[in-house]
Protein backbone atom coordinates (compact mmCIF):
# COMPACT_ATOMS: atom_id res chain seq x y z
CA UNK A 1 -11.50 10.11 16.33
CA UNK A 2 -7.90 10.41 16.09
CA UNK A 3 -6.98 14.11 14.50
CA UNK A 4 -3.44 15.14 13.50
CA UNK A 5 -1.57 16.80 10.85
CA UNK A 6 1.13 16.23 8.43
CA UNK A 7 3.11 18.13 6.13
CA UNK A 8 3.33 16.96 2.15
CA UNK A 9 5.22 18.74 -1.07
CA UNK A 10 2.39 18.23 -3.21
CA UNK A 11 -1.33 17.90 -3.28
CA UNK A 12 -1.33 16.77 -6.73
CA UNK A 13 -1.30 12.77 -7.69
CA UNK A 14 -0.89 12.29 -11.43
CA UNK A 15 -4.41 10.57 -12.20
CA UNK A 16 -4.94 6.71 -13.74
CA UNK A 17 -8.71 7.24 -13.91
CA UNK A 18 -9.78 7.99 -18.01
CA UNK A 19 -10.42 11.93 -18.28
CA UNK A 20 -8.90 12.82 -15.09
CA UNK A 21 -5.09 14.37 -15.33
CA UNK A 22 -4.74 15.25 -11.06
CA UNK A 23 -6.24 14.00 -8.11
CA UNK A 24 -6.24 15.71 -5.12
CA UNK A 25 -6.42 14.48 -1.57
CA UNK A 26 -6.76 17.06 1.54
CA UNK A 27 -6.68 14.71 3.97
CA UNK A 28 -5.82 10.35 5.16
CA UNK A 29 -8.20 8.67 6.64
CA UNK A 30 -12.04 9.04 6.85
CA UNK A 31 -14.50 9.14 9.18
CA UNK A 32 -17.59 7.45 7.47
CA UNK A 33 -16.20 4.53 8.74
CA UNK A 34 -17.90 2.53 5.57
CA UNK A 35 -17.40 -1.38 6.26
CA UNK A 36 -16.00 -1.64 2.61
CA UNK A 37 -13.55 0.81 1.58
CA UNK A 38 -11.37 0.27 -0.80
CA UNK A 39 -9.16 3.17 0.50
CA UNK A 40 -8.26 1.37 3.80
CA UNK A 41 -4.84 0.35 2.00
CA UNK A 42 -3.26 3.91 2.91
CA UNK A 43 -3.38 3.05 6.16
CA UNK A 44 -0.06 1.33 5.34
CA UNK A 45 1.61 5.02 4.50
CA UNK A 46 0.96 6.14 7.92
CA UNK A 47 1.88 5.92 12.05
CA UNK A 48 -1.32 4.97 13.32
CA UNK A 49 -2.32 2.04 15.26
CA UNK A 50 -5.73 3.19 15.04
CA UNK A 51 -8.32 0.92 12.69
CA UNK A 52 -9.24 2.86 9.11
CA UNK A 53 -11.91 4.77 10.13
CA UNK A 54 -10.75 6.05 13.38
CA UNK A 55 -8.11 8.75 12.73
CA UNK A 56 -7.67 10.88 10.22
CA UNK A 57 -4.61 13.01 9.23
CA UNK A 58 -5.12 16.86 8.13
CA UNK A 59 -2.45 17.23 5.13
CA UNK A 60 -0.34 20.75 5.12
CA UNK A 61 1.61 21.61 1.88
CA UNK A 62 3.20 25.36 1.86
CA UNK A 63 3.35 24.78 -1.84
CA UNK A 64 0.13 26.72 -3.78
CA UNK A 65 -0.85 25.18 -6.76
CA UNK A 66 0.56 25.73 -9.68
CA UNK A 67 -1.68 27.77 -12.31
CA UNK A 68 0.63 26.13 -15.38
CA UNK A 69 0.35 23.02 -14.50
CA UNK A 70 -3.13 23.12 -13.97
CA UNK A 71 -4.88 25.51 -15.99
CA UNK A 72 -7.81 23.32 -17.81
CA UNK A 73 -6.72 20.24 -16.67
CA UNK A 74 -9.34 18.06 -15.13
CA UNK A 75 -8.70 17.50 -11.53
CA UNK A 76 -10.71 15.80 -8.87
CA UNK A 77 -11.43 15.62 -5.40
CA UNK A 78 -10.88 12.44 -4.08
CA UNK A 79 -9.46 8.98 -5.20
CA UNK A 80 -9.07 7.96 -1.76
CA UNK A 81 -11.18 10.34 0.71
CA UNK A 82 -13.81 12.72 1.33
CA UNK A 83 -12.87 16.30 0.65
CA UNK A 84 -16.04 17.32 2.46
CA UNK A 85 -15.67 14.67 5.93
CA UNK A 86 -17.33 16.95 8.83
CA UNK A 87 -13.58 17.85 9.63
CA UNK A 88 -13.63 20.10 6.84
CA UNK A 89 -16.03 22.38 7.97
CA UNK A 90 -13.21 22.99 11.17
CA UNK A 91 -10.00 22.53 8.78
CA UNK A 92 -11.02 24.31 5.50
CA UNK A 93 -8.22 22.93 3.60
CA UNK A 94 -10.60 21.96 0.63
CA UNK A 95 -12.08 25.15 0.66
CA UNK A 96 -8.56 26.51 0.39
CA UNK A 97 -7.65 24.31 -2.52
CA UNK A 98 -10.68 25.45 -4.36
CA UNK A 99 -9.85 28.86 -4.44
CA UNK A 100 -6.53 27.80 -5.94
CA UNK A 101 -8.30 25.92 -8.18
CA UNK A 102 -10.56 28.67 -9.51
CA UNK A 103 -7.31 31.17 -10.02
CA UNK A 104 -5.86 27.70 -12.10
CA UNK A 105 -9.29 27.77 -13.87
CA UNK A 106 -9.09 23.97 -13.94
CA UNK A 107 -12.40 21.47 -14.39
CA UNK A 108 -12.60 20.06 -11.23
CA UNK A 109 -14.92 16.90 -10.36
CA UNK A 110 -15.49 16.45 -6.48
CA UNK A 111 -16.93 12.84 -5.20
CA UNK A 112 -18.35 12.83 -1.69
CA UNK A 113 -20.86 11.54 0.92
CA UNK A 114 -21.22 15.12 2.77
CA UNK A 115 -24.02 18.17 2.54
CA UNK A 116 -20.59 20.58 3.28
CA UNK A 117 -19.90 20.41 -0.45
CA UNK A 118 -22.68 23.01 -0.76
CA UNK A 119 -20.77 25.88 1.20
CA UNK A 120 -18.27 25.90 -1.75
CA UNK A 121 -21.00 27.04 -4.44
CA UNK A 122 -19.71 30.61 -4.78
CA UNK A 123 -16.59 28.69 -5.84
CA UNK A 124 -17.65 25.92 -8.50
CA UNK A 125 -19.58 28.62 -10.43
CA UNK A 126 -16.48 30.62 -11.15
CA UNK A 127 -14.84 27.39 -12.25
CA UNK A 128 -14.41 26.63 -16.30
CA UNK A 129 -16.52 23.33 -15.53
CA UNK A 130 -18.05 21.33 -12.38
CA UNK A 131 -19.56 18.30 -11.54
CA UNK A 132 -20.12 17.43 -7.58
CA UNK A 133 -20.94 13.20 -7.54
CA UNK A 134 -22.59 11.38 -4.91
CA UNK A 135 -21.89 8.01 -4.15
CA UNK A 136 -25.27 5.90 -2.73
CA UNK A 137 -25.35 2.11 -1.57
CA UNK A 138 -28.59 2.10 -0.43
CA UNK A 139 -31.37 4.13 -0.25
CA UNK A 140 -32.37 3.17 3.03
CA UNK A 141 -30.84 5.09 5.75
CA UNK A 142 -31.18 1.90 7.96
CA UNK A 143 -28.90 0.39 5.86
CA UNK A 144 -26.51 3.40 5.72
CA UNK A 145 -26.62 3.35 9.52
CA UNK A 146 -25.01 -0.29 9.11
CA UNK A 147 -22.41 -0.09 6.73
CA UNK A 148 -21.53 3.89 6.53
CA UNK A 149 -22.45 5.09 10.32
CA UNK A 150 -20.14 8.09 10.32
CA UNK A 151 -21.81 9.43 6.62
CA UNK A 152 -24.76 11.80 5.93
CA UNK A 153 -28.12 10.28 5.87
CA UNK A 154 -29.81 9.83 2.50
CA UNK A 155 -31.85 12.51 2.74
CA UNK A 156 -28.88 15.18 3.35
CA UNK A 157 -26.88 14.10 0.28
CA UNK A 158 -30.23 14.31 -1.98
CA UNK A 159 -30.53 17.66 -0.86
CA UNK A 160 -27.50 18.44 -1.35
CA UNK A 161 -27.54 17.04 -4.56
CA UNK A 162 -30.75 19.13 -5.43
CA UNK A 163 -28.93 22.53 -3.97
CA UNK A 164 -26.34 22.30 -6.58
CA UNK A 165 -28.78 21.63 -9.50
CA UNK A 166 -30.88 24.23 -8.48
CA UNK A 167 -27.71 26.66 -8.42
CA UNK A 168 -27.03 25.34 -12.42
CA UNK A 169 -23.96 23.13 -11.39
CA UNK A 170 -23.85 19.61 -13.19
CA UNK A 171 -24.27 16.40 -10.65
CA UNK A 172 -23.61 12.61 -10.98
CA UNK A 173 -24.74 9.80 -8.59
CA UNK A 174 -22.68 6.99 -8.39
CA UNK A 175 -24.30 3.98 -7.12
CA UNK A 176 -21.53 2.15 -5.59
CA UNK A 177 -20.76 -0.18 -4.13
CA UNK A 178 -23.78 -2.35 -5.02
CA UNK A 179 -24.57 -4.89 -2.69
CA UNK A 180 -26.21 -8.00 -4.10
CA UNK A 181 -30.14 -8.31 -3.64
CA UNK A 182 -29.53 -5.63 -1.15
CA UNK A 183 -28.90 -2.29 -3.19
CA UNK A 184 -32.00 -0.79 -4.58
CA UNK A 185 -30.61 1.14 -7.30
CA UNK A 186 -33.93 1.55 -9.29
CA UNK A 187 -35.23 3.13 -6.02
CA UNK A 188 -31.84 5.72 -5.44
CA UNK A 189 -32.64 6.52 -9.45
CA UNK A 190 -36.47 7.48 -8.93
CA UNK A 191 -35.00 9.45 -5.67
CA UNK A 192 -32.56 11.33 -7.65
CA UNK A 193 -33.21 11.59 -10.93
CA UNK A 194 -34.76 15.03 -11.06
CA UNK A 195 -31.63 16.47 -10.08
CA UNK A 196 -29.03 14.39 -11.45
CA UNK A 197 -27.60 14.56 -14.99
CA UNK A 198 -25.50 10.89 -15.32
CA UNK A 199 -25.19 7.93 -13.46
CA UNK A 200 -21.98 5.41 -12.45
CA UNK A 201 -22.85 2.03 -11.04
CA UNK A 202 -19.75 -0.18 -9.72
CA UNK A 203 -20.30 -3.28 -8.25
CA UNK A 204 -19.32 -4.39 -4.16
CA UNK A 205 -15.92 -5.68 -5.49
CA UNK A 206 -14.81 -7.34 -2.07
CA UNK A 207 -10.71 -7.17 -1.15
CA UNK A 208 -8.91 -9.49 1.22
CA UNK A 209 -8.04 -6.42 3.55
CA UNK A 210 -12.29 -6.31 4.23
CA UNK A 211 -13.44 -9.70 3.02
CA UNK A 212 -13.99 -11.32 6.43
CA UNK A 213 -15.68 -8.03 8.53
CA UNK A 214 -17.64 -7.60 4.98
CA UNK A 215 -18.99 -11.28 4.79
CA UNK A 216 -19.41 -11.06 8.79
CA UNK A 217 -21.61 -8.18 8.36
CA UNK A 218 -23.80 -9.88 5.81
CA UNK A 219 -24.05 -12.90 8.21
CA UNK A 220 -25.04 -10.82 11.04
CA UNK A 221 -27.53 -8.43 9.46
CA UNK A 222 -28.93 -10.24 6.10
CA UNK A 223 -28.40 -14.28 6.91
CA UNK A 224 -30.81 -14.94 4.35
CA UNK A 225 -28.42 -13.65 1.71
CA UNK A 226 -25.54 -15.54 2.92
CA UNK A 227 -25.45 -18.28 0.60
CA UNK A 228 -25.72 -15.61 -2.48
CA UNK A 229 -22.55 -13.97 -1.26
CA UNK A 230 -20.52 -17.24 -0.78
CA UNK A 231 -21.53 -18.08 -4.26
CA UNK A 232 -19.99 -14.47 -5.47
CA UNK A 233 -17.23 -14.17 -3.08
CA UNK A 234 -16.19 -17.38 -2.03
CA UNK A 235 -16.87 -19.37 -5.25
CA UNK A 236 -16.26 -16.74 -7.71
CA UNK A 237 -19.69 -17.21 -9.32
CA UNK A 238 -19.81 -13.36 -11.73
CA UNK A 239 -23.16 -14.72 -13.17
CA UNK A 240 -24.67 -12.39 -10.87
CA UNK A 241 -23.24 -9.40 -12.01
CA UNK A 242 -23.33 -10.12 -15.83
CA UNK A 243 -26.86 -10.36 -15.41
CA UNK A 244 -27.32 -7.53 -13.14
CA UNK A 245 -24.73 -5.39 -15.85
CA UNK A 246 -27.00 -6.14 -18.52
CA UNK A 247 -30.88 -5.42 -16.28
CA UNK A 248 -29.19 -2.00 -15.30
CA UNK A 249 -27.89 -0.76 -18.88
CA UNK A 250 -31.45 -2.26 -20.58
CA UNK A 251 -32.93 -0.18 -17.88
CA UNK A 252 -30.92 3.00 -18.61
CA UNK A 253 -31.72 2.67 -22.20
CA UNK A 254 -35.66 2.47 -21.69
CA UNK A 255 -35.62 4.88 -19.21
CA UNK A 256 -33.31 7.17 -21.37
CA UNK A 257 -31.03 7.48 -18.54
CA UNK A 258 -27.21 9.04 -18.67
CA UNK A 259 -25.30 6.45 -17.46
CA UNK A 260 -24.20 2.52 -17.65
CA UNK A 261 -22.89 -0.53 -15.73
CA UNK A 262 -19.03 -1.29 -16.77
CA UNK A 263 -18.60 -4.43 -14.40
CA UNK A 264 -15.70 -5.57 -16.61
CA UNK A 265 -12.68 -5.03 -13.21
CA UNK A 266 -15.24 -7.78 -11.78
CA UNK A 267 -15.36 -10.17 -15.06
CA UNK A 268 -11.19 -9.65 -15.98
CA UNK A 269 -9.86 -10.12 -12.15
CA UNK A 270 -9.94 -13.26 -9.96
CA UNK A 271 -12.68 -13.11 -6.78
CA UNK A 272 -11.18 -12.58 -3.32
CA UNK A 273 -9.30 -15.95 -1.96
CA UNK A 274 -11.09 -18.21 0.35
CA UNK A 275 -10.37 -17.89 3.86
């Protein structure tokens, strides 16, 4: 792992995601190396020869926060990283940011893969409103060894996920990305649902950047679903998904379950090009 640092003006990024004003970004680059992330496009913004995955840059601002800018906004932590990657624990810059955040007494929304998010406890309580998200793909940790090798097992983020229930903070698991007839998301729900309060499900929305070392993966480690994924990918076939849109939210509604699928990006855009 490549580790450097850079300086920035600002950590704030004016947010296009409804109910979020800021995101906030403490570092580029991640080292989950997850075979499909969407983020691998900010590679383009930086020096490195290195693949995604294999460096990361520590970002340095000398530039606090500013408490009228931010006070009761709804800021979160990150569009396009992991606030808590193991360099964190060494770095500290999100534990930093936090305690600017708390003085700016914004609501603050942090999406990770990483058990670190529970050393910043003492923190979330003293903000006006917290919610620390999960993001699952599998519930198998065979599977997460795969696709995700440099992220926490399964069991680590669901206790993680329990810790900051039991200390009264609000969660969310986000079941993304879904991989067809491979992500058991009725199984992740029965594993976290007594300490989860909503659910996000996104579907494995496949980009040309990832398309070939995604569909090379499936060949390699699930052959038998090959033909499935060149119907989605390859032929643009969404049946899949409307179907699986409508199973999860019926589900949800039985179940009396916070949350619902919103496939719509996957209806309204056109499927990856064919190689």
């Amino acid at each position: 792992m490549i580790v450097g640092e850079v300086n920035i003006k600002t950590y704030l990024s004016k947010s296009k995601l409804p109910g979020v004003d800021y995101s906030i970004n403490p570092y580029v680059g991640c080292p989950h190396k997850c075979i499909y992330c969407y983020a691998e496009y900010m590679k383009k913004f930086t020096a490195h020869p290195e693949p995604w995955g294999e460096f990361l840059d520590v970002r340095r601002c000398p530039v606090p926060l500013r408490p009228y800018m931010l006070f009761h906004t709804y800021v979160m932590l990150s569009s396009v990283t992991d606030a808590y990657n193991p360099y964190e624990k060494q770095f500290r810059i999100t534990r930093k940011l936090m305690e600017q955040l708390v003085f700016c007494q914004a609501h603050v929304q942090v999406l990770t893969k990483s058990p670190l998010i529970v050393r910043d406890i003492d923190l979330f309580k003293q903000l006006p409103s917290f919610e620390g998200a999960f993001s699952f793909s599998s519930s198998k940790d065979s599977f997460r060894q795969l696709a995700e090798p440099g992220a926490a097992t399964v069991e680590e983020k669901i206790n993680a996920l329990k810790t900051l229930k039991e200390n009264g903070l609000s969660t969310a698991v986000v079941i993304a990305p879904i991989f067809p007839q491979i992500t058991d998301w009725k199984e992740i729900i029965r594993l976290t649902r007594p300490y989860t309060d909503r659910y996000h499900f996104d579907a494995l929305n496949i980009r040309p950047a990832y398309q070939k070392r995604v569909m090379q993966f499936i060949a390699r480690h699930f052959a038998h679903l090959l033909d499935l994924y060149n119907s989605i990918y390859e032929q643009e076939d969404i049946s899949y998904w409307r179907k699986l849109q409508e199973e999860i939210n019926a589900f949800c509604r039985q179940e009396n379950i916070q949350g619902k699928a919103d496939f719509r990006h996957v209806f309204s855009s056109k499927r990856t090009p064919k190689n």
